[in-house]
Protein backbone atom coordinates (compact mmCIF):
# COMPACT_ATOMS: atom_id res chain seq x y z
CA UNK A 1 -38.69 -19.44 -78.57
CA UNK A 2 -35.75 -21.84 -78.55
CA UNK A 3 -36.08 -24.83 -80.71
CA UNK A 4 -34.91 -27.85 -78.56
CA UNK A 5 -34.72 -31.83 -78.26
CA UNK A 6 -36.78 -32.80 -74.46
CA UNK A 7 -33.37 -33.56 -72.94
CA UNK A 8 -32.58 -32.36 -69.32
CA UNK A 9 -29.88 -31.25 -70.46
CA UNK A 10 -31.44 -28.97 -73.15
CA UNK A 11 -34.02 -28.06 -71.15
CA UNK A 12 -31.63 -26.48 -68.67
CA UNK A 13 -29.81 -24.83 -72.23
CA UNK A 14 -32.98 -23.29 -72.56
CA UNK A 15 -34.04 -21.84 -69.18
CA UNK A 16 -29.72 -20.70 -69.09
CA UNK A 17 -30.53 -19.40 -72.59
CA UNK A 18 -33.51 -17.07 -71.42
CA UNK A 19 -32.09 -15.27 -68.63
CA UNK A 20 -28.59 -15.45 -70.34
CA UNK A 21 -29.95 -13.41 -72.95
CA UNK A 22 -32.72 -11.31 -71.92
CA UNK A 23 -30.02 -10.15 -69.36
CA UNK A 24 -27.43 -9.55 -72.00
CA UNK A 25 -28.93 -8.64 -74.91
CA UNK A 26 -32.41 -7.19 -73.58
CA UNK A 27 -32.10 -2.89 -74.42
CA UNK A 28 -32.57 -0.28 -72.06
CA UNK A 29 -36.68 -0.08 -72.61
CA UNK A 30 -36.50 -3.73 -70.43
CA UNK A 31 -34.49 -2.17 -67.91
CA UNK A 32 -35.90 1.19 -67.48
CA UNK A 33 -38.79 0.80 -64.54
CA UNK A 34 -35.95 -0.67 -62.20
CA UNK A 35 -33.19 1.36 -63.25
CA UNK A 36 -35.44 4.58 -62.87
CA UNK A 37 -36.24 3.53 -59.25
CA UNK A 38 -33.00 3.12 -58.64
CA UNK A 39 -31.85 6.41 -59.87
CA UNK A 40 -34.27 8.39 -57.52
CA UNK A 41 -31.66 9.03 -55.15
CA UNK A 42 -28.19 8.94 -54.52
CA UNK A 43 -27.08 5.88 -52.44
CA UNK A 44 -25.27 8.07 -49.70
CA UNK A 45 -28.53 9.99 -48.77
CA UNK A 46 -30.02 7.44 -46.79
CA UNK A 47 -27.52 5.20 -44.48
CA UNK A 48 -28.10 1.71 -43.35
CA UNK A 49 -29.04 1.10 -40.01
CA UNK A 50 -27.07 -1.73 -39.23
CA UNK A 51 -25.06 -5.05 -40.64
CA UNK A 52 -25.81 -8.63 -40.83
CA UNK A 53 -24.19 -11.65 -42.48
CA UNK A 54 -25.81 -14.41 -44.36
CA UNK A 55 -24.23 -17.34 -42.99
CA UNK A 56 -27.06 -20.33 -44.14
CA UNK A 57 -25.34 -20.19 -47.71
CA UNK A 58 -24.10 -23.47 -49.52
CA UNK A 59 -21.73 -22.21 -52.52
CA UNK A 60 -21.60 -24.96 -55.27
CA UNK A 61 -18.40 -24.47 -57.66
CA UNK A 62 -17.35 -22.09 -60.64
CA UNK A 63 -18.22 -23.77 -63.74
CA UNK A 64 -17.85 -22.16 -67.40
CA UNK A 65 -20.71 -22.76 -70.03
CA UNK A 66 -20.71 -21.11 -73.65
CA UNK A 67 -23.85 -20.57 -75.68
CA UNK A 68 -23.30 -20.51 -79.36
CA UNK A 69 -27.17 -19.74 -80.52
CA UNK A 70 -26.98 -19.68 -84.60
CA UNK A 71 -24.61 -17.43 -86.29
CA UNK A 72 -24.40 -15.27 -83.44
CA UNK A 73 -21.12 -14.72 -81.71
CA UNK A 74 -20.05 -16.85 -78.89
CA UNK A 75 -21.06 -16.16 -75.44
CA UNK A 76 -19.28 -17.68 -72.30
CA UNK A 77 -21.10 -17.28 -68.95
CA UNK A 78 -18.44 -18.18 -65.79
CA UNK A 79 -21.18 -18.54 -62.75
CA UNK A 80 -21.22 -19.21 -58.78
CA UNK A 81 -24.69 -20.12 -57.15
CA UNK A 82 -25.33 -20.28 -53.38
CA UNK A 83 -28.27 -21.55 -52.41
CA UNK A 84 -30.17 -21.87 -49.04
CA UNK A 85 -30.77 -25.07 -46.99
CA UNK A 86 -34.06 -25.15 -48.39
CA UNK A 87 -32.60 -25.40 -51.84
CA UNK A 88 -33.95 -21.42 -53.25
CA UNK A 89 -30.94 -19.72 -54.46
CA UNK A 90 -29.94 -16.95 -52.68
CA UNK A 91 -27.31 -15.51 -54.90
CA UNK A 92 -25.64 -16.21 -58.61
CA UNK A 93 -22.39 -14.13 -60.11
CA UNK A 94 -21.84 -14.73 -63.61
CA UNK A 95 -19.18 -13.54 -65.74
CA UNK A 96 -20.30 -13.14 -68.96
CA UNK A 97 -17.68 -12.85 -72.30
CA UNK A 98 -18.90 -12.51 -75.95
CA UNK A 99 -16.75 -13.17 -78.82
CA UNK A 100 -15.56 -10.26 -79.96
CA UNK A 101 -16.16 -8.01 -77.19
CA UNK A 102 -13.18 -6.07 -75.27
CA UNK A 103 -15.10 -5.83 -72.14
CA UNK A 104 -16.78 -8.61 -70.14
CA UNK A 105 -19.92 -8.16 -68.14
CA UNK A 106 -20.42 -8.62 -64.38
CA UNK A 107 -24.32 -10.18 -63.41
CA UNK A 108 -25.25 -10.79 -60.07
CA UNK A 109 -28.91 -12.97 -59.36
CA UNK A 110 -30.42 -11.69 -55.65
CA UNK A 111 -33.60 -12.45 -54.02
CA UNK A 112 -36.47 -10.00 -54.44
CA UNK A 113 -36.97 -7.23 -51.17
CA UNK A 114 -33.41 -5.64 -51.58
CA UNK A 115 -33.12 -1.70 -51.13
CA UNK A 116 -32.67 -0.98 -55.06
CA UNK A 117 -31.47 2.28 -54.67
CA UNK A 118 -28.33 1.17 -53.26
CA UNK A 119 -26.04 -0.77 -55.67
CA UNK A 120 -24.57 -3.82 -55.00
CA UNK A 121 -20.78 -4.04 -53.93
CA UNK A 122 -18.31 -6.56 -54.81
CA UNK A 123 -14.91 -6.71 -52.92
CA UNK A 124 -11.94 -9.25 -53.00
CA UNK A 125 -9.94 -10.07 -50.27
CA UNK A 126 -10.78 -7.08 -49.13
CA UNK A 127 -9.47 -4.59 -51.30
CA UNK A 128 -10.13 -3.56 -54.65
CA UNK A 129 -14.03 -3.22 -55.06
CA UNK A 130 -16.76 -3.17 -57.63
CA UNK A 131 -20.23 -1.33 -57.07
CA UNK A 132 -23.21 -2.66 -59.38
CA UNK A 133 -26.55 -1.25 -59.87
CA UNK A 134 -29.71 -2.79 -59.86
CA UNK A 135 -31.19 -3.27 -63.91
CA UNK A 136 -34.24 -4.69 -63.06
CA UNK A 137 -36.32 -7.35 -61.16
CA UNK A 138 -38.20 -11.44 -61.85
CA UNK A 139 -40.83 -12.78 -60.07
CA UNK A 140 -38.40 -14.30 -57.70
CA UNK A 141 -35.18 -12.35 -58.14
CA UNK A 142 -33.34 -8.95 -58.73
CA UNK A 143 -30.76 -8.32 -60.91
CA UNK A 144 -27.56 -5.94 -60.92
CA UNK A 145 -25.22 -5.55 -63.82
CA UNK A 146 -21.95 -3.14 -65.05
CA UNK A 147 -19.42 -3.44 -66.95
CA UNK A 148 -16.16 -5.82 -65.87
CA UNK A 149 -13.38 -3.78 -64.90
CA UNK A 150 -10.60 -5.63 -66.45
CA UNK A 151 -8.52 -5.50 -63.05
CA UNK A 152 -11.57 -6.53 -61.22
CA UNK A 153 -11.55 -9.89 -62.98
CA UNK A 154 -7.79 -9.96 -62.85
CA UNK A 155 -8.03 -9.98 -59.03
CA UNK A 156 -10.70 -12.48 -59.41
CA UNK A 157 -8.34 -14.86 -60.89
CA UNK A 158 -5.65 -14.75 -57.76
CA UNK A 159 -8.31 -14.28 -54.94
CA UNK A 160 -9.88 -16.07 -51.82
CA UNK A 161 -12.58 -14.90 -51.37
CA UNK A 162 -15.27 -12.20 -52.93
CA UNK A 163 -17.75 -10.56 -50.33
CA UNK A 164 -20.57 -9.62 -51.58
CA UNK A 165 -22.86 -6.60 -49.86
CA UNK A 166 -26.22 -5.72 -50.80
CA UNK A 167 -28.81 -3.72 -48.35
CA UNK A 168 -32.33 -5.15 -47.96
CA UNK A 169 -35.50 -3.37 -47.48
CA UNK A 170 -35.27 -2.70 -43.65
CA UNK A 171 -32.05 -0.93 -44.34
CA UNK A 172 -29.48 -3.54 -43.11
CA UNK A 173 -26.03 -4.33 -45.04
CA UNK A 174 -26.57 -8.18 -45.79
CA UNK A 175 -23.02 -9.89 -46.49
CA UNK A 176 -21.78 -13.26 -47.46
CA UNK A 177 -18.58 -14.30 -48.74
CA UNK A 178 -18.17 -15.94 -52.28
CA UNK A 179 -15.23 -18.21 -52.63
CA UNK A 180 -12.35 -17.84 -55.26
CA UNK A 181 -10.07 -21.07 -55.19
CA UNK A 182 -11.71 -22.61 -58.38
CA UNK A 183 -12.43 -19.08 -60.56
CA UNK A 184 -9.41 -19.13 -62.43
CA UNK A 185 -9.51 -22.88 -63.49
CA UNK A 186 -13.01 -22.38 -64.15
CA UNK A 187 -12.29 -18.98 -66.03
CA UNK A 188 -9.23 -19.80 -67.99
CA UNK A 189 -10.01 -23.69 -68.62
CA UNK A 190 -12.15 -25.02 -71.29
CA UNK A 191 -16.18 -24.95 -70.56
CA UNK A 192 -18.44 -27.87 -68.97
CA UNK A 193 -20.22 -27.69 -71.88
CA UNK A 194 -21.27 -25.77 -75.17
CA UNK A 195 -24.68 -25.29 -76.10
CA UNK A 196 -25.18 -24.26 -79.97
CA UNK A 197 -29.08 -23.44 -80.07
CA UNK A 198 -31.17 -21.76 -82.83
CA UNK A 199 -33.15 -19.03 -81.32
CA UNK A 200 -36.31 -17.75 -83.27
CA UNK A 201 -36.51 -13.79 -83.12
């Protein structure tokens, strides 16, 4: 439980905090129904049967927020949400970076109903590329996760564009295209804001 003042602006610390940090912190028992599922089968065995591209998506901008939750070290959480005209998001990236740690982490937020066994794929401008397989699943989203490749988010920093592909449960390649103008500012600059929370274990 996170001890908070009723503030929006803690109350969206808190809802940040819990998927920040059951997605970052939770171990491999939380993980293990989706990633076993996902593990059945090699992604090449079955092929998609077609493409389509999500074009109803409304990309707000990169913004950088850092969590600093007791004496824990820092963590700083670069994110993109689209969302549909309805208002649902339909996608998140974050970029997450602990204090301390060598390697950041790549998180990606998709609706429920995608084909799990095939990993998401991450390309910029299209060229170098990033896979990412699925960890596990919410009530109302899916979530994949690796390891940043440091040249990945190098690229990320001088890019246009980042198209994401993901296959859905019918077997079609579902693409949309994230922009890149604002990542590095966003990245490199200093965060919208800092949250220092105390979180009861």
């Amino acid at each position: 439980m996170i001890n908070v003042p009723s503030t929006p602006w803690d109350r969206y610390a808190r809802a940040c905090l819990s998927i920040l940090f059951a997605a970052v912190v939770a171990g491999p028992a939380s993980v293990q129904n989706v990633a076993a599922q996902a593990h059945e089968a090699k992604p090449a065995e079955i092929a998609p049967r077609g493409q389509r591209e999500a074009k109803d998506i409304t990309f707000g901008d990169w913004q950088k927020l850092c969590f600093k939750p007791g004496g824990a070290p820092a963590l700083c959480r670069t994110s993109i949400t689209g969302k549909f005209p309805t208002g649902q998001t339909a996608v998140r990236l974050d970029l997450i970076e602990r204090d301390g740690d060598r390697n950041a982490r790549l998180q990606l937020f998709v609706p429920v109903g995608m084909y799990l066994k095939r990993p998401a794929k991450l390309t910029i401008d299209q060229g170098g590329s990033q896979l990412m397989p699925y960890t596990w699943c919410l009530a109302n989203a899916c979530i994949a996760a690796d390891v940043a490749n440091p040249r990945f988010v190098t690229a990320l920093e001088s890019g246009k564009a980042l198209v994401l592909e993901v296959v859905d449960s019918s077997l079609l390649v579902v693409t949309t295209s994230l922009p890149l103008a604002q990542f590095a500012s966003a990245h490199k600059g200093a965060p919208a804001k800092t949250f220092e929370q105390d979180i009861d274990e």
